[in-house]
C-alpha atoms as a PDB file:
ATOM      1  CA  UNK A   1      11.112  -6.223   6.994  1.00  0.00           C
ATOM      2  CA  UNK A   2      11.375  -8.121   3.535  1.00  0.00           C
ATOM      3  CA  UNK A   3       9.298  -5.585   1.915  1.00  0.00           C
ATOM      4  CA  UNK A   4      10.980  -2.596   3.011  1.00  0.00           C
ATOM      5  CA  UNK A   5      14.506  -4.231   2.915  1.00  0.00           C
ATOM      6  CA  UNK A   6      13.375  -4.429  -1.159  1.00  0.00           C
ATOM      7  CA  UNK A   7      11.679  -0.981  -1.260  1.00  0.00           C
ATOM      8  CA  UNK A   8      15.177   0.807   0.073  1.00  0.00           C
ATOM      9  CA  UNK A   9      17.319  -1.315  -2.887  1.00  0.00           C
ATOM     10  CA  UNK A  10      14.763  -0.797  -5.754  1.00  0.00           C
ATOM     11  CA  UNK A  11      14.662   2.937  -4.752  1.00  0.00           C
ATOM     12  CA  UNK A  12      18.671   2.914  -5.070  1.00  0.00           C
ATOM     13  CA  UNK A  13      18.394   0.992  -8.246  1.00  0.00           C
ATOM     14  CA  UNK A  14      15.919   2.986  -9.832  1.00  0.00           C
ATOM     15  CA  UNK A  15      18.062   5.861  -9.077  1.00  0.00           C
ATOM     16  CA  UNK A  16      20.934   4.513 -11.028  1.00  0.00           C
ATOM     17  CA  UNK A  17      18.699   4.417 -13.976  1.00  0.00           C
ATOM     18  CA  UNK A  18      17.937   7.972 -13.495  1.00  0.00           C
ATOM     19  CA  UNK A  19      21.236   9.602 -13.659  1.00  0.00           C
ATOM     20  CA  UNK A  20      22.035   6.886 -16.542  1.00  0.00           C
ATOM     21  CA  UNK A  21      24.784   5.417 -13.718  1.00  0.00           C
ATOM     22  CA  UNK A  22      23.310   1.622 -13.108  1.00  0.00           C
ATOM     23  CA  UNK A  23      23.755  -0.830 -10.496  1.00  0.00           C
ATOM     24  CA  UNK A  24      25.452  -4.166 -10.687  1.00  0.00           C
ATOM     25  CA  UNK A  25      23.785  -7.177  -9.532  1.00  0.00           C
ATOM     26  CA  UNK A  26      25.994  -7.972  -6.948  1.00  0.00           C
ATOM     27  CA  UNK A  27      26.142  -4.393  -5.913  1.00  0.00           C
ATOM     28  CA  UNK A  28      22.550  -4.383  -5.322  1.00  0.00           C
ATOM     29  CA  UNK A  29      22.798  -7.461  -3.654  1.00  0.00           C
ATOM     30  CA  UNK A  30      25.193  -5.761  -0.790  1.00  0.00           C
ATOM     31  CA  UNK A  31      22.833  -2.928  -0.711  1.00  0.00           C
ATOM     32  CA  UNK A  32      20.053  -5.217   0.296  1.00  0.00           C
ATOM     33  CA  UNK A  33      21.837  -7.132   3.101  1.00  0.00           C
ATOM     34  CA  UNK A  34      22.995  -3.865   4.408  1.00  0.00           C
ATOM     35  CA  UNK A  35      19.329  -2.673   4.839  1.00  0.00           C
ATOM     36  CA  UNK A  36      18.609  -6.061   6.818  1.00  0.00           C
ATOM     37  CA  UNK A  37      21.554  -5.798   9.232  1.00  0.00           C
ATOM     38  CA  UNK A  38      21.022  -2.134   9.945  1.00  0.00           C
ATOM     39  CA  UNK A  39      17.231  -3.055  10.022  1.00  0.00           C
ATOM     40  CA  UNK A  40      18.467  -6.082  12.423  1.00  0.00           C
ATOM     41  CA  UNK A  41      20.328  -3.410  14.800  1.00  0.00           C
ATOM     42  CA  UNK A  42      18.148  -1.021  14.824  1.00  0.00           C
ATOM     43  CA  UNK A  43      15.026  -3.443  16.884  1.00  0.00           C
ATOM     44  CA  UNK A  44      14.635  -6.711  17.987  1.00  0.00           C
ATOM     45  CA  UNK A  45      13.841  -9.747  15.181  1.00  0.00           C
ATOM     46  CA  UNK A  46      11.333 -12.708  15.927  1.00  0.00           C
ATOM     47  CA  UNK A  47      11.812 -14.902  13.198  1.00  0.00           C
ATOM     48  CA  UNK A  48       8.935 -17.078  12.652  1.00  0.00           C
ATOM     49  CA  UNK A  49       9.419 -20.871  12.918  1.00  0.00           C
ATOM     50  CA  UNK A  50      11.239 -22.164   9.678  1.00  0.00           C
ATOM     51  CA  UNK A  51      12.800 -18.948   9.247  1.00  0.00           C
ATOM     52  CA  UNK A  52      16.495 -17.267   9.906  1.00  0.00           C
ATOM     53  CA  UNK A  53      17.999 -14.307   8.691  1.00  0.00           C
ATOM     54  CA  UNK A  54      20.202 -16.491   6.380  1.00  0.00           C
ATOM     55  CA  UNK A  55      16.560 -18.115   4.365  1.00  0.00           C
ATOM     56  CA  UNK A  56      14.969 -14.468   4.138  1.00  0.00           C
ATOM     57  CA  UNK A  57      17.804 -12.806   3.125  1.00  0.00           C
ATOM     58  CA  UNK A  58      18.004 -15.468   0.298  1.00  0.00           C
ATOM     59  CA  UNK A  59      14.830 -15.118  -0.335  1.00  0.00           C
ATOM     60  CA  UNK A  60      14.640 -11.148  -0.789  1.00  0.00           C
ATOM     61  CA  UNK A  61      17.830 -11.513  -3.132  1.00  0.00           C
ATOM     62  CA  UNK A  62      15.343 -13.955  -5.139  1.00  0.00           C
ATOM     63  CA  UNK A  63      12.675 -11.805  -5.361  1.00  0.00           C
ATOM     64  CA  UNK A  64      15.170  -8.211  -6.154  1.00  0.00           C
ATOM     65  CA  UNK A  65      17.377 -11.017  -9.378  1.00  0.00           C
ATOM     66  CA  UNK A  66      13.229 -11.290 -10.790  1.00  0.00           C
ATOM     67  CA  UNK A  67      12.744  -7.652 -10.590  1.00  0.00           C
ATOM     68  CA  UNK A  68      16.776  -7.115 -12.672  1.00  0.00           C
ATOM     69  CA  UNK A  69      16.143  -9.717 -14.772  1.00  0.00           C
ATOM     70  CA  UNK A  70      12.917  -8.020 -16.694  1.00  0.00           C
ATOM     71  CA  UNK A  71      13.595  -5.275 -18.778  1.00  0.00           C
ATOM     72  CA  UNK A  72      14.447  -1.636 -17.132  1.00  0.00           C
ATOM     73  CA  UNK A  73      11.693   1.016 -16.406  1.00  0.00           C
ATOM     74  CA  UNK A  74      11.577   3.645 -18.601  1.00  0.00           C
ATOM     75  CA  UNK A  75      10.808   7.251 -18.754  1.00  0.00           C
ATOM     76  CA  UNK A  76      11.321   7.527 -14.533  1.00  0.00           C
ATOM     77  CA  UNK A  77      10.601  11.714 -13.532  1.00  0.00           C
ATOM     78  CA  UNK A  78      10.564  10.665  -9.766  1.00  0.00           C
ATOM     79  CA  UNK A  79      10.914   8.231  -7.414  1.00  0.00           C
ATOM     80  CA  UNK A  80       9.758   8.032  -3.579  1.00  0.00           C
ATOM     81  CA  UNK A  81       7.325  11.313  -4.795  1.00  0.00           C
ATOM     82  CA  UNK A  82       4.749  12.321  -2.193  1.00  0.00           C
ATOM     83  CA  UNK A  83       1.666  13.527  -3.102  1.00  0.00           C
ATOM     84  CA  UNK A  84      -1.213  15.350  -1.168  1.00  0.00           C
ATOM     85  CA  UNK A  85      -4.284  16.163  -2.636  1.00  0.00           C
ATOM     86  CA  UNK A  86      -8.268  17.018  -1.171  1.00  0.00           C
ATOM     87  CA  UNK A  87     -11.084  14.252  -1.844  1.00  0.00           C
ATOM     88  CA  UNK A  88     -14.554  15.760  -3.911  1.00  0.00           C
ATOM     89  CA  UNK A  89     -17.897  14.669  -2.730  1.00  0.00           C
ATOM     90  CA  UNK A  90     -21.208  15.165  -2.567  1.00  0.00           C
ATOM     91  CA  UNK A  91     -22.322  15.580   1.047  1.00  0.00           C
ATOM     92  CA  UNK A  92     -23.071  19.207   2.512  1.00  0.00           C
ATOM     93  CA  UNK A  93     -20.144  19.302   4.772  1.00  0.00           C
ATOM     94  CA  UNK A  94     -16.385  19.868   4.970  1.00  0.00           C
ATOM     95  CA  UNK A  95     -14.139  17.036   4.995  1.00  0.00           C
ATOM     96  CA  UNK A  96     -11.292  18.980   6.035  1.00  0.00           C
ATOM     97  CA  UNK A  97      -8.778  16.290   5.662  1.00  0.00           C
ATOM     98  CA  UNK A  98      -6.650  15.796   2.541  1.00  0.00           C
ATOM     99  CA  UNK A  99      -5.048  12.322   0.903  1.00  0.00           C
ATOM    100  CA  UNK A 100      -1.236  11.663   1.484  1.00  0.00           C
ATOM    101  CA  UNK A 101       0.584   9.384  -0.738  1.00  0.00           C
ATOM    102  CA  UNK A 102       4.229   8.061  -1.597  1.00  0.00           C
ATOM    103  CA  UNK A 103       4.583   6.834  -5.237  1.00  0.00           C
ATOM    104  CA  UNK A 104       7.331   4.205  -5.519  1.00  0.00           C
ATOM    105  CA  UNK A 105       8.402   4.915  -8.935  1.00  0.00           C
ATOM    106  CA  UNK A 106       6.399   7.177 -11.697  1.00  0.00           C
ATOM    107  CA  UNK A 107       7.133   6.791 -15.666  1.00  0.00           C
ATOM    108  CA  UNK A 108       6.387   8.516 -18.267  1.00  0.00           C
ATOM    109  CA  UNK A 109       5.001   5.778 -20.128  1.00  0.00           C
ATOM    110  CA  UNK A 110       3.850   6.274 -23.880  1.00  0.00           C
ATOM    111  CA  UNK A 111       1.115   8.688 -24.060  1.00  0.00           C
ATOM    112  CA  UNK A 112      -0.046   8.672 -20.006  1.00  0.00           C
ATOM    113  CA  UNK A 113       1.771   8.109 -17.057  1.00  0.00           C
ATOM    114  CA  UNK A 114       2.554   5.399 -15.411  1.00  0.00           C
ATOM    115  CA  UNK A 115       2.578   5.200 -11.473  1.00  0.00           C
ATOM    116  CA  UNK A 116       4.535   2.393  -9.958  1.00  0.00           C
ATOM    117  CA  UNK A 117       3.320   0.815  -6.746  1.00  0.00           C
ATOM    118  CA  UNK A 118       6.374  -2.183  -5.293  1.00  0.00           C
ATOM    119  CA  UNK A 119       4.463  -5.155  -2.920  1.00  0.00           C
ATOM    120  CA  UNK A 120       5.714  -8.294  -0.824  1.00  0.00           C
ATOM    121  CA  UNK A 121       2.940 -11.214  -0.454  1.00  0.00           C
ATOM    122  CA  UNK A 122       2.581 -14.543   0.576  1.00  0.00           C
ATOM    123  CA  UNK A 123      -0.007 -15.165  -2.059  1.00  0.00           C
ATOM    124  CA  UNK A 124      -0.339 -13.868  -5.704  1.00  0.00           C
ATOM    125  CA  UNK A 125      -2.668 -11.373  -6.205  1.00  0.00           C
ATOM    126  CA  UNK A 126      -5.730 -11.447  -8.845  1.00  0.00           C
ATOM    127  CA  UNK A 127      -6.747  -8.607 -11.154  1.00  0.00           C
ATOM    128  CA  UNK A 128     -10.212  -8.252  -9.037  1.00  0.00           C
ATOM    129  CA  UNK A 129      -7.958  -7.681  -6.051  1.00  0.00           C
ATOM    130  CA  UNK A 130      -6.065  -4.642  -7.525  1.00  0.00           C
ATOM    131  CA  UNK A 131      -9.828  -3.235  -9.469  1.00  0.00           C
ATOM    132  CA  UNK A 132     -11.232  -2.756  -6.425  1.00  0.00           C
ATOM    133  CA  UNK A 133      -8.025  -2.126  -4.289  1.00  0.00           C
ATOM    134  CA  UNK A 134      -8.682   1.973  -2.954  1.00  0.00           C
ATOM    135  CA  UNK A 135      -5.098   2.569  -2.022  1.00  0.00           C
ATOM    136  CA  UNK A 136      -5.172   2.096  -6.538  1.00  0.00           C
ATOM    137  CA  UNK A 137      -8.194   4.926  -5.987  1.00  0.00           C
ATOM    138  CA  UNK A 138      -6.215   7.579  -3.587  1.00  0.00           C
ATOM    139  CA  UNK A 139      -3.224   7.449  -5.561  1.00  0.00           C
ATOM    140  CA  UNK A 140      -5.009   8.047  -9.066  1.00  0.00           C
ATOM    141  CA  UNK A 141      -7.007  10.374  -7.582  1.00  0.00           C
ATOM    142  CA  UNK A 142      -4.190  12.330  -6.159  1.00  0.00           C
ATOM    143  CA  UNK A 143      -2.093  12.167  -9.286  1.00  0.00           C
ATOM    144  CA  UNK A 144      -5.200  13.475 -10.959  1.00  0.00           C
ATOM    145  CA  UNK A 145      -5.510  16.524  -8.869  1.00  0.00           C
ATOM    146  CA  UNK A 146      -1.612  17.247  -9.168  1.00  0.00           C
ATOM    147  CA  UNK A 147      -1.516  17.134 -13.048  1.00  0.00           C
ATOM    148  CA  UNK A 148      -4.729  18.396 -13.832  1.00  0.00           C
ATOM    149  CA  UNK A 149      -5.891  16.085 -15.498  1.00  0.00           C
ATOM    150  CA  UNK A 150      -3.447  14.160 -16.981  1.00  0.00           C
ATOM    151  CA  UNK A 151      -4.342  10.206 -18.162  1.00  0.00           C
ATOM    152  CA  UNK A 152      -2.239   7.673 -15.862  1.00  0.00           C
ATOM    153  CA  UNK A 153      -2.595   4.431 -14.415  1.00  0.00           C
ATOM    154  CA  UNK A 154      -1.576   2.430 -11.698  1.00  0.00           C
ATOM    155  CA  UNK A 155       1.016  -0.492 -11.902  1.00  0.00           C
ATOM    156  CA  UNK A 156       1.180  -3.169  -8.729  1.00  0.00           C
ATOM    157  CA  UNK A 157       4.532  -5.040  -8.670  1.00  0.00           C
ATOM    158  CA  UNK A 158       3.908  -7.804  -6.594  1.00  0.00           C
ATOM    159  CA  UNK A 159       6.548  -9.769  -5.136  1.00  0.00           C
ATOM    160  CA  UNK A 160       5.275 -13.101  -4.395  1.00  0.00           C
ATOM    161  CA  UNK A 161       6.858 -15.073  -1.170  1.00  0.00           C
ATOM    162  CA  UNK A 162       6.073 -18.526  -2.496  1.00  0.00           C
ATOM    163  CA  UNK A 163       8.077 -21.431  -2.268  1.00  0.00           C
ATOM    164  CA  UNK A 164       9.381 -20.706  -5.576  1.00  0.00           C
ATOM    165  CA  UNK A 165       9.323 -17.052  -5.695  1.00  0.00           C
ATOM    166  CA  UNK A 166       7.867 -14.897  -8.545  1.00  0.00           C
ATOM    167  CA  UNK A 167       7.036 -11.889  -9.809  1.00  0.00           C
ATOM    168  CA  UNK A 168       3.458 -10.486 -10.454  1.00  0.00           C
ATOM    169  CA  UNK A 169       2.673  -6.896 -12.547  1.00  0.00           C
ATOM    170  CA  UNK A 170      -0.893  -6.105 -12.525  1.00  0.00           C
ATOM    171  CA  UNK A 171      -1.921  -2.802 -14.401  1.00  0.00           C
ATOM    172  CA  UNK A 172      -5.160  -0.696 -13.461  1.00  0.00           C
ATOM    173  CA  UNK A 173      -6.898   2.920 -13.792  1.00  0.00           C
ATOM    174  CA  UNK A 174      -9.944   4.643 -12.067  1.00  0.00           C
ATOM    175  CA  UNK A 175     -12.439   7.144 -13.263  1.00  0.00           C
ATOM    176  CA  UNK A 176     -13.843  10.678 -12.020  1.00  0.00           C
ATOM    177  CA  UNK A 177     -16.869   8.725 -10.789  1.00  0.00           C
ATOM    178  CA  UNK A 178     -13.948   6.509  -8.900  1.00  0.00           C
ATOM    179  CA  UNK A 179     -12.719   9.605  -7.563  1.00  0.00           C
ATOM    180  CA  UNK A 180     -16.049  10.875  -5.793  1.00  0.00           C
ATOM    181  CA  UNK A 181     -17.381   7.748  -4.357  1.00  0.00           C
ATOM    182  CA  UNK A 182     -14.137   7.096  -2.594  1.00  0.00           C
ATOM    183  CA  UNK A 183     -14.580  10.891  -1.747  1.00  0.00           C
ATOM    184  CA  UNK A 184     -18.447   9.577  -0.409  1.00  0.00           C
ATOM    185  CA  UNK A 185     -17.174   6.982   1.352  1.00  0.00           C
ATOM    186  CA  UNK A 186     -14.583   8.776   3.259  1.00  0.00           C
ATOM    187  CA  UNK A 187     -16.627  11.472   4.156  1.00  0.00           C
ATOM    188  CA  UNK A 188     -19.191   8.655   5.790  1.00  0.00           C
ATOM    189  CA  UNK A 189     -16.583   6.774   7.424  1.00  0.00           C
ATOM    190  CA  UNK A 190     -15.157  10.212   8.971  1.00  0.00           C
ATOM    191  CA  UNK A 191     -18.545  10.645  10.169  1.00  0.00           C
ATOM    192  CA  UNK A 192     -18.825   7.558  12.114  1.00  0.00           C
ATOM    193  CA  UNK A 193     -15.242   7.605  13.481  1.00  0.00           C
ATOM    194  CA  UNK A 194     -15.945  10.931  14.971  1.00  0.00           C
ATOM    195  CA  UNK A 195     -19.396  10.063  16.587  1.00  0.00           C
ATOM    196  CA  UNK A 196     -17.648   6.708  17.712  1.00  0.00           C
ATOM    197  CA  UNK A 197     -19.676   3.838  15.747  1.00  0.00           C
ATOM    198  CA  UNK A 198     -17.806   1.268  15.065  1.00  0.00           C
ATOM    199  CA  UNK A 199     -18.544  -2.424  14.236  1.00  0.00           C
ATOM    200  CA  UNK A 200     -16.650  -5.442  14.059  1.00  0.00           C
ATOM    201  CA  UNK A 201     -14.805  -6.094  10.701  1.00  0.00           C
ATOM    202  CA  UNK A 202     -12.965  -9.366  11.282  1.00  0.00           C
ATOM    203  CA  UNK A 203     -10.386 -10.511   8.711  1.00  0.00           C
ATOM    204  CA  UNK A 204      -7.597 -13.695   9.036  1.00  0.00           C
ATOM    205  CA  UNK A 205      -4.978 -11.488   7.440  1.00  0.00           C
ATOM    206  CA  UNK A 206      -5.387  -8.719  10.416  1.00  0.00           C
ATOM    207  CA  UNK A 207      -6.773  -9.489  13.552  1.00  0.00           C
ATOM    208  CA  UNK A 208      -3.757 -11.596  14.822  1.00  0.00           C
ATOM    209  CA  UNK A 209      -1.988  -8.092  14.948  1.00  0.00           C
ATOM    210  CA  UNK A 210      -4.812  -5.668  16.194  1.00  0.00           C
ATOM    211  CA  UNK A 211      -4.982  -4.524  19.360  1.00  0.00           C
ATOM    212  CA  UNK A 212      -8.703  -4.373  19.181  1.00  0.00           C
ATOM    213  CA  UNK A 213      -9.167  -8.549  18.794  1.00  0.00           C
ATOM    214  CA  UNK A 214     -10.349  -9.217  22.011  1.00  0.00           C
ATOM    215  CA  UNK A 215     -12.946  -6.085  22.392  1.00  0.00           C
ATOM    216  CA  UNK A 216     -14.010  -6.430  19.200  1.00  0.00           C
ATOM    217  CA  UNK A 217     -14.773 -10.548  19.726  1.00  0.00           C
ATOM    218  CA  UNK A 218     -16.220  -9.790  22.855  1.00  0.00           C
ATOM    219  CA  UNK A 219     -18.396  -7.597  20.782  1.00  0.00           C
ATOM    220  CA  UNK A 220     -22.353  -8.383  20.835  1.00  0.00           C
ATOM    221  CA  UNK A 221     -21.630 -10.832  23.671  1.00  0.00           C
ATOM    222  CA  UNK A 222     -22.627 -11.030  27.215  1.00  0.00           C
ATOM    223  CA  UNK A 223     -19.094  -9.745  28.087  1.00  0.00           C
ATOM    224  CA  UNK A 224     -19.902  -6.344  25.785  1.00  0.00           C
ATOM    225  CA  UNK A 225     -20.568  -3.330  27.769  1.00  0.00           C
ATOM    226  CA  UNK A 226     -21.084   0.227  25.495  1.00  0.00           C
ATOM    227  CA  UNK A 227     -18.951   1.992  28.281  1.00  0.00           C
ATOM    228  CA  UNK A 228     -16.545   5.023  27.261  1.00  0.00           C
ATOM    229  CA  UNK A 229     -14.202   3.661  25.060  1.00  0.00           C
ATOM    230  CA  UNK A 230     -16.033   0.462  24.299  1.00  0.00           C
ATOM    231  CA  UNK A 231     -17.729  -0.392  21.048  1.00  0.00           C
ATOM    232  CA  UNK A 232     -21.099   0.635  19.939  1.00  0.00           C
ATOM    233  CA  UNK A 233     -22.994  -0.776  17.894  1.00  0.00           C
ATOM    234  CA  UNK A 234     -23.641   1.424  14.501  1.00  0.00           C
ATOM    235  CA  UNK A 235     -27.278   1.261  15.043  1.00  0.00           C
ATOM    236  CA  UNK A 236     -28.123   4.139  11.941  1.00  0.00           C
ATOM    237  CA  UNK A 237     -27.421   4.163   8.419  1.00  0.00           C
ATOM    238  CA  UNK A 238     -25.750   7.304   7.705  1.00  0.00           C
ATOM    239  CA  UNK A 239     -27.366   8.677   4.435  1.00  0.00           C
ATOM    240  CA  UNK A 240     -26.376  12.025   4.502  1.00  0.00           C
ATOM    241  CA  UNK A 241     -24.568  14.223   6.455  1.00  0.00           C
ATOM    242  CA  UNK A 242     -25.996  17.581   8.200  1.00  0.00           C
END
């Protein structure tokens, strides 16, 4: 709720900028406890232990004074822009599917573009992290397709939810040969999806929240049973598709 509490005011703010009409801080401030109390009416909040909406509320007006305090973007063309776009590969068949993405912010930054992408995290992130991050890949890849061609790389604004917030920027670009192995790799993973194999792929950071935790832990157990709906076990490599 943090996250998209910030994403709602930096989209106002960056607005401003456009049409040369800024925001004040406090102003911004309002903005962004008026997104958490219309956030708090519209559903339920279970604040975690430690928390209330007086200490997150401080805390997301922490991280947004960071963001003011560095100098203004410059150049912005669009903000909130979605972008669709098909995937190249090399297999034999038809994907059919195309990429959908929504660009936080995009500049027009010296000679190549610059697109903008806004995070919240408990922990900083690393340049590895954002190199091999794919969401970095789809969103190159469908600014590629849109422009033609046209240079650009990605920018991660990371807002960091630390005891003493702080702010991270993290820049990064992808190739054509980027562009068709995440094409390859989609195509694969289609594949397998559609003929049902799937395999366990346990992370910390998601299976408290997945509905899947306790089929996919009972997984290769005595409690596993490959009925309909159940989990198989991916028991082929898929090397190419037919």
């Amino acid at each position: 709720m943090l996250g998209s509490c910030l994403h709602e005011t930096l989209s106002e703010y960056h607005h401003g900028l456009k049409k040369n009409d800024p925001w004040e801080v406090e102003e911004l401030d309002s903005v962004f406890e008026f997104r958490w109390f219309r956030q708090e009416e519209d559903r339920k909040i279970a604040y975690r232990f430690g928390e209330s909406r007086e200490t997150l509320v401080a805390q997301g007006k922490e991280l947004l004074h960071l963001y003011l305090q560095q100098p203004p973007p410059q150049g912005i063309t669009d903000i909130e822009q979605q972008g669709m776009a098909s995937l190249k590969h090399d297999q034999k068949t038809k994907l059919g599917k195309s990429l959908l993405a929504f660009f936080d912010l995009v500049l027009e930054w010296k000679d190549r573009w610059r697109i903008v992408e806004f995070k919240t995290s408990q922990q900083a992130y690393s340049q590895v992290q954002v190199e091999m991050a794919l969401q970095a890949t789809c969103y190159l890849h469908i600014w590629n397709e849109l422009s033609g061609g046209d240079p650009a790389d990605l920018e991660y604004v990371v807002f960091v939810k630390t005891k003493v917030p702080k702010l991270q920027r993290l820049v990064t670009t992808r190739t054509s040969e980027n562009f068709r192995r995440l094409g390859n790799l989609v195509v694969l993973v289609d594949r397998a999806v559609n003929e049902k194999l799937f395999f366990p792929n346990e992370s910390p950071m998601n299976c408290s929240s997945c509905p899947y935790r306790q089929p996919c832990r009972d997984w290769g157990t005595s409690r596993h049973m490959n009925g309909p709906g159940e989990l198989t076990i991916l028991s082929r490599e898929i090397n190419d598709v037919d």
